[in-house]
Structure formats: structure tokens, C-alpha cells
Protein backbone atom coordinates (compact mmCIF):
# COMPACT_ATOMS: atom_id res chain seq x y z
CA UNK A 1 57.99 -3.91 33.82
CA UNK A 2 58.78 -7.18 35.55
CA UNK A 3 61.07 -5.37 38.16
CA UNK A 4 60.31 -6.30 41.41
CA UNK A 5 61.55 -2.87 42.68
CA UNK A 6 58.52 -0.26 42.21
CA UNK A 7 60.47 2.65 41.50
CA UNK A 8 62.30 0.80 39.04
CA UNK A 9 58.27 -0.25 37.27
CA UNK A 10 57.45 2.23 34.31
CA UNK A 11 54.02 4.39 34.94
CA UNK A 12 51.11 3.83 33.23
CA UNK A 13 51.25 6.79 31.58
CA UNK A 14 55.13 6.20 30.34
CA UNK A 15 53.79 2.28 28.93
CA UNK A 16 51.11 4.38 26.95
CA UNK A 17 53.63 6.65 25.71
CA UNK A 18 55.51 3.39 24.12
CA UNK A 19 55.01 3.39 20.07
CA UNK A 20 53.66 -0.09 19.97
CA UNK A 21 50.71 0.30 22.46
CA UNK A 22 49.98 3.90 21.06
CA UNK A 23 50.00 2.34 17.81
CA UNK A 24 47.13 -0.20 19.08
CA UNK A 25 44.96 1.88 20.88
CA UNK A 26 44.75 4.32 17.38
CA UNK A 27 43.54 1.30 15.77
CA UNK A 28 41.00 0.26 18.49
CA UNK A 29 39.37 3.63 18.53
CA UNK A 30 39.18 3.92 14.84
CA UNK A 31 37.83 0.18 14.45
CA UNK A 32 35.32 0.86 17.29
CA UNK A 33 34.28 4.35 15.57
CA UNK A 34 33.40 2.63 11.86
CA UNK A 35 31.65 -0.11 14.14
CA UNK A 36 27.80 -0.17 13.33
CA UNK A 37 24.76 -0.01 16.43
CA UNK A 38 24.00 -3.67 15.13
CA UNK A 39 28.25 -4.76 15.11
CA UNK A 40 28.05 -3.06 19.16
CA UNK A 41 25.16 -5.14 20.20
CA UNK A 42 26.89 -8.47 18.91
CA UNK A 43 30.59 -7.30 20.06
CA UNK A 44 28.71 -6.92 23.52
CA UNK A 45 26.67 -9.96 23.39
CA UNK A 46 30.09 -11.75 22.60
CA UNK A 47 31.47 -10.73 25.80
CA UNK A 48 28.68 -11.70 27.73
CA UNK A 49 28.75 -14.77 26.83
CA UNK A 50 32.31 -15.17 27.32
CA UNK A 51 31.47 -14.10 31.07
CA UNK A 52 28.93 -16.35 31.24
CA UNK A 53 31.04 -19.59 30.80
CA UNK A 54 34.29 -18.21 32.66
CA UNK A 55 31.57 -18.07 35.74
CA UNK A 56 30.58 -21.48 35.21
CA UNK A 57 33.90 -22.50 34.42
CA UNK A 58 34.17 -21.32 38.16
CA UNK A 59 31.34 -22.62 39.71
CA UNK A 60 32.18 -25.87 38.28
CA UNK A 61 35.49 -25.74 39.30
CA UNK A 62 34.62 -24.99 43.03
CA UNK A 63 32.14 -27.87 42.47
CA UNK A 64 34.89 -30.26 42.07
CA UNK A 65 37.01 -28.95 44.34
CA UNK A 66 34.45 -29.59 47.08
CA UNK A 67 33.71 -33.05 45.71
CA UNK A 68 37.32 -33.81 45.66
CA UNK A 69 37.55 -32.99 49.18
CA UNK A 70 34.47 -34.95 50.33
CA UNK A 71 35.93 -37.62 48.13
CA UNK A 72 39.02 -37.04 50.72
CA UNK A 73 36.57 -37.35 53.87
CA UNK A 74 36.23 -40.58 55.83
CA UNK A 75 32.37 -41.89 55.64
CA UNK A 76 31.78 -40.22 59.37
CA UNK A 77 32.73 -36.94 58.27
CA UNK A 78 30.61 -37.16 55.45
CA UNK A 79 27.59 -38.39 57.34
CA UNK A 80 28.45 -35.45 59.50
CA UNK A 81 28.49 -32.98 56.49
CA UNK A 82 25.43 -34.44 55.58
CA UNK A 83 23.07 -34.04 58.55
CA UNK A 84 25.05 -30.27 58.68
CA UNK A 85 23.87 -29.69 55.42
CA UNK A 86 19.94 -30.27 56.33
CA UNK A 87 19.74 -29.14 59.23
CA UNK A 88 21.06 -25.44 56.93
CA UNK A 89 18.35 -26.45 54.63
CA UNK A 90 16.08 -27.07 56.86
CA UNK A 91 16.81 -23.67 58.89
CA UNK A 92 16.33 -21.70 55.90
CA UNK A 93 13.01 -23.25 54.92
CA UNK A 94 11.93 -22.54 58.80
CA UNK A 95 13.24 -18.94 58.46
CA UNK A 96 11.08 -18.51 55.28
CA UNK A 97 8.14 -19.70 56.43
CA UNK A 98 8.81 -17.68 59.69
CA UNK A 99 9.08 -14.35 57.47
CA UNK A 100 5.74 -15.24 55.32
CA UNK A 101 3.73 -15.60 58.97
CA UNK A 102 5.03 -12.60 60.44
CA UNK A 103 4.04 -10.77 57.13
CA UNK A 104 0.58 -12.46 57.43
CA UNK A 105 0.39 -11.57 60.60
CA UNK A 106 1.32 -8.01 60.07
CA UNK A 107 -1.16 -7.44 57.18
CA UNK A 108 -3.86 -9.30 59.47
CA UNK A 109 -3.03 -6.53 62.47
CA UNK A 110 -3.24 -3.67 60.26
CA UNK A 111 -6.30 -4.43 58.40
CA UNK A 112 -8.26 -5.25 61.77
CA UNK A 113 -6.97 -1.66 63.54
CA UNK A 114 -8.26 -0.07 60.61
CA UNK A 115 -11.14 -1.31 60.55
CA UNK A 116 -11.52 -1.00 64.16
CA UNK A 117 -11.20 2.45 64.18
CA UNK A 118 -13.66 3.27 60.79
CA UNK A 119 -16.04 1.50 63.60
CA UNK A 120 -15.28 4.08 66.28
CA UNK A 121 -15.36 7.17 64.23
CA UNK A 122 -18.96 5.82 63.07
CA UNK A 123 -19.94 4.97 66.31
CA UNK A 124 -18.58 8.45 67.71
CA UNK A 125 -20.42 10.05 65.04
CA UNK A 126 -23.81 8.23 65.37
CA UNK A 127 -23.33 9.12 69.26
CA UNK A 128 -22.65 12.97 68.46
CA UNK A 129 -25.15 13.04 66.32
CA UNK A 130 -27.88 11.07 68.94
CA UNK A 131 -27.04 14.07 71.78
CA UNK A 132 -27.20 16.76 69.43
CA UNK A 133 -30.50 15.45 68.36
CA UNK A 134 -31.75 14.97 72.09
CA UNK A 135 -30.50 18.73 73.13
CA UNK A 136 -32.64 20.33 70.53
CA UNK A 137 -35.84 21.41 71.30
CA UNK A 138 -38.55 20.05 69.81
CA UNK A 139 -39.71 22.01 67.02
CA UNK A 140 -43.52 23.20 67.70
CA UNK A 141 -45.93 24.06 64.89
CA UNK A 142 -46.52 27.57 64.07
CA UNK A 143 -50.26 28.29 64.08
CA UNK A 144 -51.32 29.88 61.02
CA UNK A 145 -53.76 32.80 61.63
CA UNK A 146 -57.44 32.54 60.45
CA UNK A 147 -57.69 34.55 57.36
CA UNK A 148 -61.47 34.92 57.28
CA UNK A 149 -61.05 36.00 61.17
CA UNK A 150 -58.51 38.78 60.40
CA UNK A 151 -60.59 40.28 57.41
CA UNK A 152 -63.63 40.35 59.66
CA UNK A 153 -61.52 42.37 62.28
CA UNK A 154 -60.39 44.85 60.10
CA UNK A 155 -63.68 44.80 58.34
CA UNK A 156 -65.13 45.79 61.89
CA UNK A 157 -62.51 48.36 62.44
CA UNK A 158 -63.00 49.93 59.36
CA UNK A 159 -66.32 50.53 59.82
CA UNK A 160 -65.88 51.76 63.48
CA UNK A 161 -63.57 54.52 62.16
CA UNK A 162 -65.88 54.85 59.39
CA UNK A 163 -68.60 55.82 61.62
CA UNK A 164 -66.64 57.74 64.63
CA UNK A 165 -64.95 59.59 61.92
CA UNK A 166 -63.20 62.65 61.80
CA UNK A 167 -65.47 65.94 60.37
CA UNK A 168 -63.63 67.17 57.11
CA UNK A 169 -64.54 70.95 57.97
CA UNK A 170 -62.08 72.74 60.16
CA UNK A 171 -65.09 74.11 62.10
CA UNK A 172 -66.78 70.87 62.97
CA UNK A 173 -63.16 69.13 63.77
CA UNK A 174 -62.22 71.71 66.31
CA UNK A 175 -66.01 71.10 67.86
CA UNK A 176 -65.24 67.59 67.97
CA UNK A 177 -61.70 67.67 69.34
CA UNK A 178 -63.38 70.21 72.25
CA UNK A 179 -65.70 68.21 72.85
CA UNK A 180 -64.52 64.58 72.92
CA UNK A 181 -61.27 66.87 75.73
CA UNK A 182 -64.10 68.43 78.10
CA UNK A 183 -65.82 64.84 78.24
CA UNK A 184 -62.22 63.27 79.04
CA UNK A 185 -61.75 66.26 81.70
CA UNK A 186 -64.85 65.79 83.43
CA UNK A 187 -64.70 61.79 83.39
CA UNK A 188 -61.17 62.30 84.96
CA UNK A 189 -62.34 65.01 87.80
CA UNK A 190 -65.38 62.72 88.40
CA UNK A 191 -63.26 59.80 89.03
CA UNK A 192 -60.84 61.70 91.61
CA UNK A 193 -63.67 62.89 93.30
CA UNK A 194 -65.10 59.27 93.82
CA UNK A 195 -61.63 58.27 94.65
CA UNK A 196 -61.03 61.42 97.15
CA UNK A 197 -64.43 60.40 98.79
CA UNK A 198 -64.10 57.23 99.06
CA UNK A 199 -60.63 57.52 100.48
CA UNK A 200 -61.71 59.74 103.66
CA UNK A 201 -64.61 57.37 104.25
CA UNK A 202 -62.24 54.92 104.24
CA UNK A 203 -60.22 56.96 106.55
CA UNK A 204 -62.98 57.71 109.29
CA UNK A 205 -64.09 53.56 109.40
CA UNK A 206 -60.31 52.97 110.29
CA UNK A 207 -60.67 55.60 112.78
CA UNK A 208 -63.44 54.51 114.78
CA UNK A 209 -64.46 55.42 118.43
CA UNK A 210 -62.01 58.08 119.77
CA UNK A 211 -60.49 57.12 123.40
CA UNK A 212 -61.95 59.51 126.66
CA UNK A 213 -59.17 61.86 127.01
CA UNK A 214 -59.57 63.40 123.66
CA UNK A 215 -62.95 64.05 125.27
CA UNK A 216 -61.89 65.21 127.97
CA UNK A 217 -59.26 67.49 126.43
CA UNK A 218 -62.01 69.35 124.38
CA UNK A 219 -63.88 69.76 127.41
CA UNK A 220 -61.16 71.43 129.36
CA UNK A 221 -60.15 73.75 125.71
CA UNK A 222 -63.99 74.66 126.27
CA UNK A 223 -63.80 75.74 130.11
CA UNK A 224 -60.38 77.59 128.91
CA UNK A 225 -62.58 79.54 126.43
CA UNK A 226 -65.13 80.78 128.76
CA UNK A 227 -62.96 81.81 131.22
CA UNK A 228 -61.40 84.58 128.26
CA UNK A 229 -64.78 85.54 127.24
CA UNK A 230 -65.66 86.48 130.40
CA UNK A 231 -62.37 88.22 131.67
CA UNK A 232 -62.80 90.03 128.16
CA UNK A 233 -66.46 90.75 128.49
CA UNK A 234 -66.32 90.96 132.50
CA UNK A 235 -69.46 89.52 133.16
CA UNK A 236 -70.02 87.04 135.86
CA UNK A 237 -69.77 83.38 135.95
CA UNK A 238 -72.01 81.71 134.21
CA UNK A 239 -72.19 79.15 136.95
CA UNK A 240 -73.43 81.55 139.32
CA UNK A 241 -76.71 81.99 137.83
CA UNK A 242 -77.04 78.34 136.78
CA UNK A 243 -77.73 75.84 138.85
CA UNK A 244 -74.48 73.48 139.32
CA UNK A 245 -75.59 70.63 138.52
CA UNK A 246 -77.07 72.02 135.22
CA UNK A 247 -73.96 73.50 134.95
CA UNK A 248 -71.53 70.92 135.42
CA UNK A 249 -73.99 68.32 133.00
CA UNK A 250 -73.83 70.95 130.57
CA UNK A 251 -69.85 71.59 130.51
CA UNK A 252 -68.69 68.63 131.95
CA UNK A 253 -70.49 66.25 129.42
CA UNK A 254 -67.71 65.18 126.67
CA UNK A 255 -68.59 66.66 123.30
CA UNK A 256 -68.85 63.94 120.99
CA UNK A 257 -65.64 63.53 118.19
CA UNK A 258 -66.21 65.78 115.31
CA UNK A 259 -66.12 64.18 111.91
């Protein structure tokens, strides 16, 4: 086992193989198995405190090792250790207090965003709400219909039909259908009459005085006229026997415009 030579070293497995050590770990296992909950907690207790004092043991150790090499320092060095050892002190109190502020800080930040922005949605809101308000349109007051008013009406109307009524006889309702159709046609054919007459009236005031050579047109149809009749009838002129000035006022003068 104490070879120095590796391959020479038994295994592990061939040193648990050996009788003595096989012999131990049987009675380990069967010690630990008749072992109560309460023996467990004390066995473990036991070895915590045997940890305990071997890390003290240590501490205290490295304790005196670095006193006995301070003891070993000349008084500069030691002066120097000194002001190296508060100025590490003092660094770590710094850094501390550094890490607390920036937390502060932090916090601080976050709880003024927040409630920065609960102020912005309720502003946003109260504007929303102000435009929606202002692009309604006002809402106007239904007026509520006169009850007494309305019964009257149909009071009225009940008592029109009531008195134009209908004749329940078959006989008398044709009668009054016949009649109450001729008055409609003759109020109708009165009223284009009117409206025919007054339409040509209208007519011959836009007209007005007719210009000379219509005159003078129907004067000249006229002449045309007696010239047929008399090839037709072959009697003389009648300008021979009338005088021609007579003649000539008589179917020279313009006829006036017919109407």
C-alpha cells in the first residue's frame, strides 16, 4: 500500500476484499442498522461538533500564524499593514453603503415611473372621455304630444265620417259612389276648361299687334282669290264698274289680324 510505484498499490476494491476490513465494515452496518432515530441524531450531532472545533482549531491556527509573522515584521511594515488594512475596511463600508443608495435609488425610480404613468393613463382617459363628450350632440327633449288635443282630433274625425258616412244599402251606396264620380268629373273638366281658356288668352296678350306684311300678305291672298272667281265665273272685273279709288280703299285696305 505504501509503494511508491502505482501499479505496484492494491485497488480499492482488492483492500475491501482483505478479511480484516470486510470483517469491519459487517460490523459497522450491523451496529448502524440496530442504531435508534434518537442514537442517529446524537451520532450526528457528535460529528458536528467535532467539525466545529477542527475549524476553529484552524482558524486559530491561521490566527497565529499571521500574528507570528507580524510579530516577524519591523514596526514600518506593520504601520504599513495597518493603514492597508483600513483603507480594505474602509472600502468595503464605502462599497456597502454604495449598494444600499443605488438600491434606494432604484426603488425611488421605479415607484415615481409608475406613478407617472397611472397619471397619464388618467389624464388620457379624462381627455378621451372630454372629446367624446364634446362630439356628441346635444341631446334635445322629445315633445310629448297633447293628449286632450289628439282625442279631440279623432273625436272630430269620427264624427266627420260619422256624418259623411257610407249608406248600408247596396242601392243607396252605388247612388252615392255615382254621384260623389260625376261631381269629381265635372269639377275636373271645369277646371281644364278654365285652364284651356285662360291659356289662349294668355297666348293672344303675348301676341299683340301683328307687323304690316302679314297685312299685306292677306291682302294680296284676297286679290289672288278674286282673280279665280272671276276666271271661273267669267264675269268682268269688278274694278271696272267700281270706281278706283273705291276700289283700291276697299281691297287695298289691310284686313285687320283675325283672333
Amino acid at each position: 500500500m505504501l509503494n511508491k510505484n502505482p501499479s505496484l498499490r492494491p485497488s480499492a476494491l482488492e483492500i475491501l476484499k482483505i478479511p480484516y476490513i470486510d470483517e469491519q465494515l459487517q460490523h459497522l452496518m450491523c451496529r448502524h442498522s440496530e442504531m435508534s432515530p434518537e442514537d442517529k441524531n446524537l451520532n450526528c450531532q457528535k460529528e458536528a461538533a467535532q467539525i466545529i472545533d477542527a475549524m476553529q482549531k484552524q482558524t486559530h491556527l491561521q490566527t497565529l500564524r499571521a500574528l507570528s509573522e507580524v510579530q516577524k515584521m519591523t514596526p514600518r511594515e506593520r504601520m504599513r499593514l495597518r493603514k492597508l488594512q483600513a483603507a480594505d475596511e474602509e472600502a468595503s463600508k464605502l462599497k456597502k453603503l454604495v449598494e444600499e443608495k443605488y438600491e434606494e435609488n432604484n426603488r425611488r425610480m421605479q415607484e415615481l415611473r409608475y406613478r407617472n404613468f397611472q397619471q397619464l393613463t388618467v389624464d388620457v382617459l379624462h381627455e378621451s372621455d372630454r372629446r367624446t363628450s364634446e362630439n356628441l350632440p346635444e341631446s334635445q327633449p322629445i315633445p310629448c304630444p297633447d293628449l286632450g288635443v289628439l282625442e279631440a282630433s279623432v273625436e272630430d274625425t269620427t264624427a266627420d265620417f260619422g256624418d259623411h258616412g257610407i249608406p248600408e244599402d247596396p242601392l243607396m251606396a252605388e247612388e252615392y259612389y255615382a254621384d260623389t264620380f260625376d261631381s269629381c268629373s265635372e269639377e275636373s273638366e271645369e277646371e281644364e276648361e278654365e285652364t284651356a281658356f285662360s291659356g289662349l288668352e294668355e297666348e293672344v296678350k303675348d301676341e299683340g299687334p301683328q307687323p304690316d306684311y302679314r297685312a299685306s300678305q292677306q291682302g294680296s291672298d284676297i286679290e289672288a282669290l278674286v282673280r279665280c272667281l272671276e276666271n271661273v265665273l267669267g264675269s268682268p272685273s269688278l274694278e271696272e264698274g267700281i270706281p278706283g279709288a273705291l276700289s283700291l280703299s276697299v281691297w287695298k285696305q289691310p284686313s285687320l289680324p283675325l283672333q
